[in-house]
N, C-alpha and C. Protein backbone atom coordinates (compact mmCIF):
# COMPACT_ATOMS: atom_id res chain seq x y z
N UNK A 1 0.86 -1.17 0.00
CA UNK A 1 0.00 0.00 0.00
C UNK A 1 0.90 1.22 0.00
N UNK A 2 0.92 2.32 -0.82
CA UNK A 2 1.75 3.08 -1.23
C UNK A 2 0.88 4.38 -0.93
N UNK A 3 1.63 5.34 -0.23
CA UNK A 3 0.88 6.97 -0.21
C UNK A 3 0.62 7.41 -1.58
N UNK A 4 1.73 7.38 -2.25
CA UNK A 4 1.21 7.64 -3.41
C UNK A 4 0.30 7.28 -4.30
N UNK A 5 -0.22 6.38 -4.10
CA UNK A 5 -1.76 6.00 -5.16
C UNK A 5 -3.23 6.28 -4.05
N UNK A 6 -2.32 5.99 -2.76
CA UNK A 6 -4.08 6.25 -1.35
C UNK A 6 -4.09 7.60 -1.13
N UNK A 7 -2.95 8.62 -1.28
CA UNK A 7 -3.77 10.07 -0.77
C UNK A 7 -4.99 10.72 -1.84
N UNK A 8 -5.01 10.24 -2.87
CA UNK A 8 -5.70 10.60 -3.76
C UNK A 8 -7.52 10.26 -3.24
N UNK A 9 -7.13 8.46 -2.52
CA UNK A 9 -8.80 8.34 -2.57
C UNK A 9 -8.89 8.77 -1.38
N UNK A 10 -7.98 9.46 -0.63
CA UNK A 10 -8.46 9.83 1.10
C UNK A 10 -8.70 11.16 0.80
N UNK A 11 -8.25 12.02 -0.32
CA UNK A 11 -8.60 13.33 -0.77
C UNK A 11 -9.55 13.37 -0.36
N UNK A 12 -10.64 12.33 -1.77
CA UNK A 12 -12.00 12.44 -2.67
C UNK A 12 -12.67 11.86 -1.45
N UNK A 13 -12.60 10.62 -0.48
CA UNK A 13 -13.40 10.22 0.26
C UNK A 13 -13.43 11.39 1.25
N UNK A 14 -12.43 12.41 1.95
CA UNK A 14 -13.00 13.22 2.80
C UNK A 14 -13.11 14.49 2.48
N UNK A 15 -13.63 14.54 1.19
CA UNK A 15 -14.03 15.51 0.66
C UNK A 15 -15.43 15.66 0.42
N UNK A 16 -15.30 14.15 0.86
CA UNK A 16 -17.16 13.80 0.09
C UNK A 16 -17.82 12.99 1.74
N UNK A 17 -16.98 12.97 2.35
CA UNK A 17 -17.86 12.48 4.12
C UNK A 17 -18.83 13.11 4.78
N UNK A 18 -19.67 12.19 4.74
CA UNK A 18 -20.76 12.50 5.58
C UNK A 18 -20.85 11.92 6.87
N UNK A 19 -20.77 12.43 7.93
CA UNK A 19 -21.18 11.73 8.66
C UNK A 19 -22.83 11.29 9.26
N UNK A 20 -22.46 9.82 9.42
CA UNK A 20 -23.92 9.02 9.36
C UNK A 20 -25.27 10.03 10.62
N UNK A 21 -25.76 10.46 10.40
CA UNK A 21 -26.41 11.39 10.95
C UNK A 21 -27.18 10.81 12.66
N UNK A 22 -27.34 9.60 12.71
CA UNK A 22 -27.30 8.57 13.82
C UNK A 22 -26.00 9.26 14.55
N UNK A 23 -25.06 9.34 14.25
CA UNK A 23 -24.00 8.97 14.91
C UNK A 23 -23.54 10.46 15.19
N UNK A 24 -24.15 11.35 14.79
CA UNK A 24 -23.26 12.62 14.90
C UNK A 24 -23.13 13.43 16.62
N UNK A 25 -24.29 12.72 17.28
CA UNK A 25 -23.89 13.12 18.65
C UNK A 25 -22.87 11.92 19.31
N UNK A 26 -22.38 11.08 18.99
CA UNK A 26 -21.54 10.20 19.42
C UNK A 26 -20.09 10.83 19.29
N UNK A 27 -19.69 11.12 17.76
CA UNK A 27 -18.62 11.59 17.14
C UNK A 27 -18.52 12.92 17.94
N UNK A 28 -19.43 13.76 18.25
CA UNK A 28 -19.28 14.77 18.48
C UNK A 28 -18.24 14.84 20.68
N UNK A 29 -19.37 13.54 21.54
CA UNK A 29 -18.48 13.62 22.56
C UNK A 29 -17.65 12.81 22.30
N UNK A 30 -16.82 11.93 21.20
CA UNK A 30 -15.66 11.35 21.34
C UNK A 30 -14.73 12.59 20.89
N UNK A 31 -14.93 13.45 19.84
CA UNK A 31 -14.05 15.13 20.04
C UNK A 31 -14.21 15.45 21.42
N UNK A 32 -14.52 15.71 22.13
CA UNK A 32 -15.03 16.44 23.18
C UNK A 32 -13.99 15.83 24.35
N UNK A 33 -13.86 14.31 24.07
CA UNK A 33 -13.30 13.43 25.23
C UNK A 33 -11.82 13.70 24.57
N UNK A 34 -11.49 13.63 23.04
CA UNK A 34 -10.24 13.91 23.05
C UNK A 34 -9.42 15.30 23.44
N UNK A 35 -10.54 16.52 23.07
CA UNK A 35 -10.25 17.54 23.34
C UNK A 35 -10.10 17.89 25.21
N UNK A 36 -11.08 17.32 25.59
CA UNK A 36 -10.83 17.02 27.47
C UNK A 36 -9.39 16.56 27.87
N UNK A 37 -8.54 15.69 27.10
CA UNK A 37 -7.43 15.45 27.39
C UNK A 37 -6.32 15.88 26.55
N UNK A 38 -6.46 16.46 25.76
CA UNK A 38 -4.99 17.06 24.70
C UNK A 38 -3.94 17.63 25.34
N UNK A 39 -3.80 17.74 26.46
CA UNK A 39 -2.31 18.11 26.87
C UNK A 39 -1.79 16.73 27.20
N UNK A 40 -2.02 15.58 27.63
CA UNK A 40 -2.03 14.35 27.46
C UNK A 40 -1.46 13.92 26.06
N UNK A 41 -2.20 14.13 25.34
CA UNK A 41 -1.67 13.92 23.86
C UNK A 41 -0.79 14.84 23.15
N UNK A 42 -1.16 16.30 23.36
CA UNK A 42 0.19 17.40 23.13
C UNK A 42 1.38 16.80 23.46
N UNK A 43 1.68 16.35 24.89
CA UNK A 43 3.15 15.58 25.52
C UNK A 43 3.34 14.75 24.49
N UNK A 44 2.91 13.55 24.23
CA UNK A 44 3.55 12.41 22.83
C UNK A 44 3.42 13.07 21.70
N UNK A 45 2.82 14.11 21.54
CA UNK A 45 3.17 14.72 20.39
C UNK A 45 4.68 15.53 20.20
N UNK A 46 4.97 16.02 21.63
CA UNK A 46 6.21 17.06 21.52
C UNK A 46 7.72 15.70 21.85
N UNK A 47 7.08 14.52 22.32
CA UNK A 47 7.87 13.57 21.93
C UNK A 47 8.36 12.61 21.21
N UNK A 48 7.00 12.58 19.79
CA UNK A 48 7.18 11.96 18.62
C UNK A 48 7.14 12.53 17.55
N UNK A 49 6.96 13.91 17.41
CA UNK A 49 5.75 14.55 16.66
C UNK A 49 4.89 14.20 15.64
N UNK A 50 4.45 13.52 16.23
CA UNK A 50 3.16 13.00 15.65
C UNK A 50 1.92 13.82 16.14
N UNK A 51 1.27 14.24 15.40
CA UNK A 51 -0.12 15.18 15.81
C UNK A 51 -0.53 14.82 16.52
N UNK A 52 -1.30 15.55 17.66
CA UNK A 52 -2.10 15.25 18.94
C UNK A 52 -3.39 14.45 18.60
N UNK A 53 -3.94 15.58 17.51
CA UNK A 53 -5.46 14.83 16.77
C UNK A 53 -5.31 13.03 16.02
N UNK A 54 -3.61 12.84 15.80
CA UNK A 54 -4.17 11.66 15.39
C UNK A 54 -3.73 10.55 16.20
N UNK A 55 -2.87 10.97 17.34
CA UNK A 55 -2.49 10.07 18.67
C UNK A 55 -4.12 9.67 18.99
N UNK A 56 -4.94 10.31 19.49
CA UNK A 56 -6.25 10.64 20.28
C UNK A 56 -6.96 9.34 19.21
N UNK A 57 -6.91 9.86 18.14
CA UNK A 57 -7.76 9.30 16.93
C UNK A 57 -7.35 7.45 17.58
N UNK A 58 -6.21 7.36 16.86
CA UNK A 58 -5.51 5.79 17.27
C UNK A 58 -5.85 5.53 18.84
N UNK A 59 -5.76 6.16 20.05
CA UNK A 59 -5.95 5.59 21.26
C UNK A 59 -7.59 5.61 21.35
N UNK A 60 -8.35 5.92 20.59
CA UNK A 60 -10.06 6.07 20.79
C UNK A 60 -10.30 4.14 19.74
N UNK A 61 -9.67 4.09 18.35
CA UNK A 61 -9.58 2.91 18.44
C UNK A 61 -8.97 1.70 18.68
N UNK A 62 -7.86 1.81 19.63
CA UNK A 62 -7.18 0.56 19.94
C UNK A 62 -8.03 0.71 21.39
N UNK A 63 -8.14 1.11 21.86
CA UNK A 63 -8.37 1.18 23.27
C UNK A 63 -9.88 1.33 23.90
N UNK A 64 -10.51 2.41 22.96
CA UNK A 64 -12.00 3.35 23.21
C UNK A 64 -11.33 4.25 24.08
N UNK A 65 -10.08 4.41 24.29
CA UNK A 65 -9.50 5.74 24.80
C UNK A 65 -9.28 5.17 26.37
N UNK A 66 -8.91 4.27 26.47
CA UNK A 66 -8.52 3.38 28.32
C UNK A 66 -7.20 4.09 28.48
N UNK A 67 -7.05 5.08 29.20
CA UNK A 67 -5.69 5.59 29.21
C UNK A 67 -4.45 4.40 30.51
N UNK A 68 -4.98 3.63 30.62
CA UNK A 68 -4.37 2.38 31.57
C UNK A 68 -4.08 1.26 30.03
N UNK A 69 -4.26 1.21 28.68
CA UNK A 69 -3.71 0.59 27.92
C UNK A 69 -2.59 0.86 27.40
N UNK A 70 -2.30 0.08 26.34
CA UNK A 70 -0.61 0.44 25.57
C UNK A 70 -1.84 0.72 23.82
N UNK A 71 -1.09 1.92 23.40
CA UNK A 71 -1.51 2.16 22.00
C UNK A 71 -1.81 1.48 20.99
N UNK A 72 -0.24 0.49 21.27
CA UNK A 72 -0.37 0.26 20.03
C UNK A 72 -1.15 -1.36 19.65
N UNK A 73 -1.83 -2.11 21.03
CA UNK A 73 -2.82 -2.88 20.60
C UNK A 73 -4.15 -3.36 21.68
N UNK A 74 -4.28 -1.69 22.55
CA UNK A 74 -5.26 -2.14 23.66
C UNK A 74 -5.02 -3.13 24.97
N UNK A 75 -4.29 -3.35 24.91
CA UNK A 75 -3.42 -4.19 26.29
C UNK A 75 -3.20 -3.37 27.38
N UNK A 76 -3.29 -4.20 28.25
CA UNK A 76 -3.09 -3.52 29.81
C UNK A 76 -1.67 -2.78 30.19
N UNK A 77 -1.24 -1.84 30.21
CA UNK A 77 0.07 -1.48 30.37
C UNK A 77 1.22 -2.14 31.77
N UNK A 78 0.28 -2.67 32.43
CA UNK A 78 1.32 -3.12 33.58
C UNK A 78 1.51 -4.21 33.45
N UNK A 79 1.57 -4.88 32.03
CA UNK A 79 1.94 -6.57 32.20
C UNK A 79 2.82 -6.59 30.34
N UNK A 80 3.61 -7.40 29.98
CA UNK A 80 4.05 -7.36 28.87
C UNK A 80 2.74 -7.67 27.37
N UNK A 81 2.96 -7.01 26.68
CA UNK A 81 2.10 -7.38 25.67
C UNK A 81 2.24 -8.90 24.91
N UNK A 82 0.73 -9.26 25.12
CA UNK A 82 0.51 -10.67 24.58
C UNK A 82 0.10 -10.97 23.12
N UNK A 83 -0.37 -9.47 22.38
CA UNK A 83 -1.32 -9.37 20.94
C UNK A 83 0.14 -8.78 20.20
N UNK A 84 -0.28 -8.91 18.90
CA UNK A 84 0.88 -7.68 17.61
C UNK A 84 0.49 -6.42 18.56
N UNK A 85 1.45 -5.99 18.50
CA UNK A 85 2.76 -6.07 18.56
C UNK A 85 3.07 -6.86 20.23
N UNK A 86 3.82 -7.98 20.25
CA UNK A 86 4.18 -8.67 21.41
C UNK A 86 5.38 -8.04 21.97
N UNK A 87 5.37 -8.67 23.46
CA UNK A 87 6.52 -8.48 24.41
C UNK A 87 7.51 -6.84 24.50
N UNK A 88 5.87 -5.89 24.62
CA UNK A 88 5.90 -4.25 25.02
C UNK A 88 5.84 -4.45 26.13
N UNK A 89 6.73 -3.68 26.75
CA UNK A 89 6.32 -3.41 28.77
C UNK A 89 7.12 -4.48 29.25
N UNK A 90 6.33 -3.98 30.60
CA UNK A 90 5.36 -3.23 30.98
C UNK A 90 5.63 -1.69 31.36
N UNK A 91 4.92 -1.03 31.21
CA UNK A 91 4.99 0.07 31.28
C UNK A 91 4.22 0.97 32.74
N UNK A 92 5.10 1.68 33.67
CA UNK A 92 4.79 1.69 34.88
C UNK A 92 4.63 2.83 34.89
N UNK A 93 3.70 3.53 36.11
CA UNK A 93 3.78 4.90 36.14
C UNK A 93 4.82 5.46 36.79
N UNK A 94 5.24 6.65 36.80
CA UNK A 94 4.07 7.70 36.58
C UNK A 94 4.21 8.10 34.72
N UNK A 95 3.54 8.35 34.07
CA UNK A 95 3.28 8.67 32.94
C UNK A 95 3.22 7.36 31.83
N UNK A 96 2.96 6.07 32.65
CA UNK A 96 2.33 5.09 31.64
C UNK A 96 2.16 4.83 30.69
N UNK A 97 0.68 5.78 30.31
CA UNK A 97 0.23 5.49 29.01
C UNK A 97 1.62 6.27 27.86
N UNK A 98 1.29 7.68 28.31
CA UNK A 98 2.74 7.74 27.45
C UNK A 98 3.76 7.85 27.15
N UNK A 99 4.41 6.96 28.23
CA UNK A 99 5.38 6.33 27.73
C UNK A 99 5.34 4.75 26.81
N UNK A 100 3.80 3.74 27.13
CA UNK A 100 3.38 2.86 25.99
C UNK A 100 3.21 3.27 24.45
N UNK A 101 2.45 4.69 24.72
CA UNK A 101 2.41 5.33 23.49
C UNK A 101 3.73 5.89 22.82
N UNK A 102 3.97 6.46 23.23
CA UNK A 102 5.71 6.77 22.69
C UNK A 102 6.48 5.42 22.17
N UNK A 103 6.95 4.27 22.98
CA UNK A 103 6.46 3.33 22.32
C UNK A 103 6.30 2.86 21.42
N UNK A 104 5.04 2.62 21.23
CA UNK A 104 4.05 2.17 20.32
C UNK A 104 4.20 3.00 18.76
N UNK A 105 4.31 4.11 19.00
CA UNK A 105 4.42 4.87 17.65
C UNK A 105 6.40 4.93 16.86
N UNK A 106 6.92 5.00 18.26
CA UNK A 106 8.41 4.38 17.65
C UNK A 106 8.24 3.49 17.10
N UNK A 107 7.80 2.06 17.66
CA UNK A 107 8.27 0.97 16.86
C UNK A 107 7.42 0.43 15.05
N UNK A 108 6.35 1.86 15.24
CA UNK A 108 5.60 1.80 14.09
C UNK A 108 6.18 2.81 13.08
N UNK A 109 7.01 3.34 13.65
CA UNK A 109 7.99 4.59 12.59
C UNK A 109 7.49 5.89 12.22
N UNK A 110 6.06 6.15 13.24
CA UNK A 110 5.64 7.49 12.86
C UNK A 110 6.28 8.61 13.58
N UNK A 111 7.52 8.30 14.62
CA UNK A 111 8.19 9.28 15.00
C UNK A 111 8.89 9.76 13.80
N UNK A 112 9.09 9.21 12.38
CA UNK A 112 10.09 9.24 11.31
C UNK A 112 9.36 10.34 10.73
N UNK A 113 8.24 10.31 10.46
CA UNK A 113 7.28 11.21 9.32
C UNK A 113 7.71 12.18 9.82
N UNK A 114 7.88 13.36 8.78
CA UNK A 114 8.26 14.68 8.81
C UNK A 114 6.66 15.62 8.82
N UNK A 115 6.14 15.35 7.95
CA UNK A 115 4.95 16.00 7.31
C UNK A 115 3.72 15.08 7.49
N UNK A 116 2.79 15.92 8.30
CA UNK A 116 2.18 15.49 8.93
C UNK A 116 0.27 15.95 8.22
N UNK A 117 0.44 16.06 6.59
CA UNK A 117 -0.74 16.10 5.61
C UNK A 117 -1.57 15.57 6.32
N UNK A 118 -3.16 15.89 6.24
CA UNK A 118 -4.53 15.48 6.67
C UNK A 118 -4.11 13.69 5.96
N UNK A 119 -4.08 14.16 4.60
CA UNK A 119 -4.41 12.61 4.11
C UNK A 119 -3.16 11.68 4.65
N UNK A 120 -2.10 11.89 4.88
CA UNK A 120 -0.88 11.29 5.67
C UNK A 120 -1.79 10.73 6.75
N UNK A 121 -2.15 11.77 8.01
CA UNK A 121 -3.04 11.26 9.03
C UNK A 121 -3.51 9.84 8.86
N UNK A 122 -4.45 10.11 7.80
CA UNK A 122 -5.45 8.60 7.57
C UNK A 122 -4.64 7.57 6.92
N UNK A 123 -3.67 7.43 6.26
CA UNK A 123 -2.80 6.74 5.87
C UNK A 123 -2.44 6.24 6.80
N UNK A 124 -1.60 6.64 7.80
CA UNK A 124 -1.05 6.28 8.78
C UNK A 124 -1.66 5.53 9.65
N UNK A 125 -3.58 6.18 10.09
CA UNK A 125 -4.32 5.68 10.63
C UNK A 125 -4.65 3.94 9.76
N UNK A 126 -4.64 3.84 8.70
CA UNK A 126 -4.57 2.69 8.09
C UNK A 126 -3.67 1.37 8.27
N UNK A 127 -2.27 2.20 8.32
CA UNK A 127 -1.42 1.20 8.37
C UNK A 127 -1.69 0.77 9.75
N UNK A 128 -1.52 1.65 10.71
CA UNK A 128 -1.86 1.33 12.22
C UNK A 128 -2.27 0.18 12.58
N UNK A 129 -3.45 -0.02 11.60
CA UNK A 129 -4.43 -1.34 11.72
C UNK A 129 -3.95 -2.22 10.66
N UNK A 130 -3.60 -1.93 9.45
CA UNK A 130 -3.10 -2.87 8.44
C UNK A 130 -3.91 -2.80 7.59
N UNK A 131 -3.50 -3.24 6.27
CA UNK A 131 -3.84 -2.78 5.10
C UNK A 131 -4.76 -4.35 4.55
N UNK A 132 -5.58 -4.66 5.47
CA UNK A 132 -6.31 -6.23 4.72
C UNK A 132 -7.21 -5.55 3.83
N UNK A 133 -7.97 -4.30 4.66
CA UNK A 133 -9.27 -3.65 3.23
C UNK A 133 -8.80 -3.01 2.24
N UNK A 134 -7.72 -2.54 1.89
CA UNK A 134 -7.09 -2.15 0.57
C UNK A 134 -7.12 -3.16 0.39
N UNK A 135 -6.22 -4.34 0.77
CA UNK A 135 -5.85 -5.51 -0.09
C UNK A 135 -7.83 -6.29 -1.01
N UNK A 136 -8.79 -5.80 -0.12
CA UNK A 136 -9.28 -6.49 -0.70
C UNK A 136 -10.58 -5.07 -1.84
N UNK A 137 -9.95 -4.28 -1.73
CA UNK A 137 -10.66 -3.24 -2.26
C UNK A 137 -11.94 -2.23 -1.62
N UNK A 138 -11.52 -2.39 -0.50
CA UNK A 138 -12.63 -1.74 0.29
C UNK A 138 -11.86 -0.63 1.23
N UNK A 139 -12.77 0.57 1.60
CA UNK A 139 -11.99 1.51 2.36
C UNK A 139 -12.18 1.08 3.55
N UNK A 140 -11.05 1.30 4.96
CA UNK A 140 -10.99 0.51 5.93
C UNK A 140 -11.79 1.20 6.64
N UNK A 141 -13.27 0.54 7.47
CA UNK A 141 -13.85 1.12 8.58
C UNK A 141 -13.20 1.66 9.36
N UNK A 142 -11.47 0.95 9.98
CA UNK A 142 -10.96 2.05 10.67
C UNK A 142 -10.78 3.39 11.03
N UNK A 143 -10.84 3.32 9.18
CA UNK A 143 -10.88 5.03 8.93
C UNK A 143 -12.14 5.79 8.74
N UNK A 144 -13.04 4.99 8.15
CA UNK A 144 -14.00 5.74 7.97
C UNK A 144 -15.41 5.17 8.23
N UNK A 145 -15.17 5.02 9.27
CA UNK A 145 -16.25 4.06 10.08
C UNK A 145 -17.56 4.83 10.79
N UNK A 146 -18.63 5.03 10.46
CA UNK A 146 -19.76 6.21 10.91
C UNK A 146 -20.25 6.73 9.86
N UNK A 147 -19.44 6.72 8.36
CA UNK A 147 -19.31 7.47 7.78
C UNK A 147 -20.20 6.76 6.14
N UNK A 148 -20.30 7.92 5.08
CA UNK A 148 -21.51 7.53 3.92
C UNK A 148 -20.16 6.53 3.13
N UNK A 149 -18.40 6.65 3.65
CA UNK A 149 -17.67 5.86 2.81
C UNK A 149 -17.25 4.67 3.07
N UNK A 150 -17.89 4.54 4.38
CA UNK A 150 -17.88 2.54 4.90
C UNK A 150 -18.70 2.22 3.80
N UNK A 151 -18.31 0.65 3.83
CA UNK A 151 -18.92 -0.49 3.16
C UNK A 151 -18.45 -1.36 3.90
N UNK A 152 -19.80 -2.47 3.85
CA UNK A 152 -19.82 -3.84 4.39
C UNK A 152 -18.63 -4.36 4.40
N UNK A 153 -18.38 -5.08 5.35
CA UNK A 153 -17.28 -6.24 5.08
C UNK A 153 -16.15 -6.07 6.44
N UNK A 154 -15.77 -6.64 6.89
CA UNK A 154 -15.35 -6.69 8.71
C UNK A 154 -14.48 -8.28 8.76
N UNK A 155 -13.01 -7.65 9.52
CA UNK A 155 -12.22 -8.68 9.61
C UNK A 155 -12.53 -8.57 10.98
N UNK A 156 -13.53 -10.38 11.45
CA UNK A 156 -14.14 -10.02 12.62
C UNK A 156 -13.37 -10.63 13.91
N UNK A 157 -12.17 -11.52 13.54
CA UNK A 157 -10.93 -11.66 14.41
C UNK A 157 -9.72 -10.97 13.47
N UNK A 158 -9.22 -11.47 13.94
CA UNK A 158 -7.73 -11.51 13.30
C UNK A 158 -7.29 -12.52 12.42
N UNK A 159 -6.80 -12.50 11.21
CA UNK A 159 -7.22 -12.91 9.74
C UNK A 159 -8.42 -13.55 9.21
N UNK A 160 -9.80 -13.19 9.90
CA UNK A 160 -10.88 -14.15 9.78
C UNK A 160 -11.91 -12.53 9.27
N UNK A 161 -12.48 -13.30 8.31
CA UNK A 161 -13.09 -12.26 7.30
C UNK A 161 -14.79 -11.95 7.41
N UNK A 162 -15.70 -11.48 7.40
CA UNK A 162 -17.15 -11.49 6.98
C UNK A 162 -17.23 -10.23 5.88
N UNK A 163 -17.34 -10.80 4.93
CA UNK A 163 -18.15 -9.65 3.62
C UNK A 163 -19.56 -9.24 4.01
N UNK A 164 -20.37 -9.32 5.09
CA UNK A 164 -21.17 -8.89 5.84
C UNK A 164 -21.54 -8.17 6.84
N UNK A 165 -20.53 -8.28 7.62
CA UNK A 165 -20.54 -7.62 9.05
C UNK A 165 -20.09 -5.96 8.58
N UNK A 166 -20.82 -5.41 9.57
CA UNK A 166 -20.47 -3.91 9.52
C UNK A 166 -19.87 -3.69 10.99
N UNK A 167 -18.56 -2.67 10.76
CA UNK A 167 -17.89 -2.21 12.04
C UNK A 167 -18.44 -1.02 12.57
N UNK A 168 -18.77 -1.13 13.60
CA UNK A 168 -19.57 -0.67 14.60
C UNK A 168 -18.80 0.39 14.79
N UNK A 169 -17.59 0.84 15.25
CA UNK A 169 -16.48 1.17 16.18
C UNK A 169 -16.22 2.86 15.17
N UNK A 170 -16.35 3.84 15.87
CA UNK A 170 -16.26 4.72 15.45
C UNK A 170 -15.05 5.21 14.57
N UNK A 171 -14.94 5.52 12.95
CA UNK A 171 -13.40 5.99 12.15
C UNK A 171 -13.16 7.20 12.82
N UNK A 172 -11.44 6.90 12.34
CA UNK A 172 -10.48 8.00 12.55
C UNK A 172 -11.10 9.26 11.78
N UNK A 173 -11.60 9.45 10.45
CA UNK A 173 -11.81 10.20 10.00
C UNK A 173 -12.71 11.07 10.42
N UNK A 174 -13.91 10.60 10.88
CA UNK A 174 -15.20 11.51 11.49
C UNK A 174 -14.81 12.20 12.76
N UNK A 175 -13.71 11.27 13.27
CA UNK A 175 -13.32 12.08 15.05
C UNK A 175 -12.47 13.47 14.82
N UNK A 176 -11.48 12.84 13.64
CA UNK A 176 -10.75 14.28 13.32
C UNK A 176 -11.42 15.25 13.04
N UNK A 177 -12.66 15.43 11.83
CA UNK A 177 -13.44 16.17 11.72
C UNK A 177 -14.01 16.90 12.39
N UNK A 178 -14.89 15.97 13.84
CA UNK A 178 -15.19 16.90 14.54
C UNK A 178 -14.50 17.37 15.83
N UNK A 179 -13.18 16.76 16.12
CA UNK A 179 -12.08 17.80 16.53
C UNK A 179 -12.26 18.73 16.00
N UNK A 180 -11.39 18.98 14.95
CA UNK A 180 -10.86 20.45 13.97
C UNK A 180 -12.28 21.20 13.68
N UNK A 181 -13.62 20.51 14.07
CA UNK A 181 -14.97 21.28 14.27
C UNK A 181 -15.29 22.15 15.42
N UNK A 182 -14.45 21.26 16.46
CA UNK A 182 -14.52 21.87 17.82
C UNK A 182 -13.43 22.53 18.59
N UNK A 183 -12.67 22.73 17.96
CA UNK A 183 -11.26 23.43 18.22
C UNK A 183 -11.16 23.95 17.20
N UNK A 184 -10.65 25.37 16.94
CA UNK A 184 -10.43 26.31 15.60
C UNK A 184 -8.98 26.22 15.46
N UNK A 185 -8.11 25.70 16.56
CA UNK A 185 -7.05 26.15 16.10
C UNK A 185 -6.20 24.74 15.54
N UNK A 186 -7.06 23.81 15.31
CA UNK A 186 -6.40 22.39 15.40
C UNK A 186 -7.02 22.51 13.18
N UNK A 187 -5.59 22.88 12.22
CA UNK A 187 -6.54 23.00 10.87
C UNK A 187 -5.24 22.25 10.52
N UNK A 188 -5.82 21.49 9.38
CA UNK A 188 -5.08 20.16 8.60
C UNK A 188 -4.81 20.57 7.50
N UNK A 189 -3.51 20.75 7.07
CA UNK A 189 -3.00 20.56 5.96
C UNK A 189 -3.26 19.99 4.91
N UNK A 190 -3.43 20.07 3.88
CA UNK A 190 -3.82 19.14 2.37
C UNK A 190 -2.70 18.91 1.58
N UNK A 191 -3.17 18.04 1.06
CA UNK A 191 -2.67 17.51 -0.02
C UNK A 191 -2.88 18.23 -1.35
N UNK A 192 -2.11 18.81 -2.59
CA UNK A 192 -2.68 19.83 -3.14
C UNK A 192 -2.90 18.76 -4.68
């Protein structure tokens, strides 16, 4: 999966997002819960720089935002990690979570990214989770999950497939949105 052929459809898909109108008071306090904690996320940002909005984004879906997990796969931070990514931690306080998160985004290489483009964001948010719905031609609920650019189809363990199931679990894309809806000063860069 290459930036160069996906920023194009993360352009056109969040150019064209709707969010599912059911869901818009949901999306709206999961901004609200990330924005409640952004100095939390500011810190791993001024230590990875990786954007605050898309730390928040990734810990709302690995976790639902458990600030007692590790980032990078929802695991308990005071015991070594048992899921991908294995044998993290444990990670003790005081500052726990991010130091799991710090972490977690090292060993995924987004401390490396320089440029930190809207559509980069969701890219990134992609790989995070892995690229099985590109591979099979579908945009990943991860990302755009709530939203008019989901489609059916849900990897409902881990390599185990349903072309049926719909993911429940709120995308990266709609939360950023209504962040940068609810904060004026949080504005995303494009892709030109």
């Amino acid at each position: 999966m290459r930036y160069s052929v996906k920023w194009p459809q993360y352009k056109k898909a969040w150019d064209a997002m709707v969010i599912k109108p059911a869901r818009l008071g949901d999306f709206t306090g999961l901004a609200q819960f990330a924005l409640n904690h952004k100095a939390r996320y500011q810190a791993i940002e001024a230590a990875t720089g990786v954007t605050w909005p898309h730390i928040a984004v990734l810990h709302r879906r690995e976790s639902d935002a458990d600030f007692h997990t590790y980032l990078g796969n929802g695991e308990p931070l005071n015991r070594v990690t048992r899921l991908v990514p294995k044998g993290r931690g444990p990670f003790n306080e005081p500052n726990a979570f991010e130091k799991g998160a710090i972490d977690a985004l090292h060993l995924d290489g987004l401390d490396k990214v320089i440029d930190w483009r809207l559509e980069k964001i969701l890219y990134y948010c992609e790989i995070f989770n892995g690229a099985g719905y590109d591979q099979r031609g579908l945009p990943s609920p991860y990302v755009w999950g709530g939203t008019n650019a989901q489609k059916p189809g849900k990897y409902v363990a881990d390599g185990k497939w349903s072309g049926t199931a719909i993911d429940s679990q709120p995308g990266c894309a709609p939360i950023l949105a209504m962040i940068a809806k609810l904060d004026p000063t949080v504005i995303f860069t494009r892709e030109d």
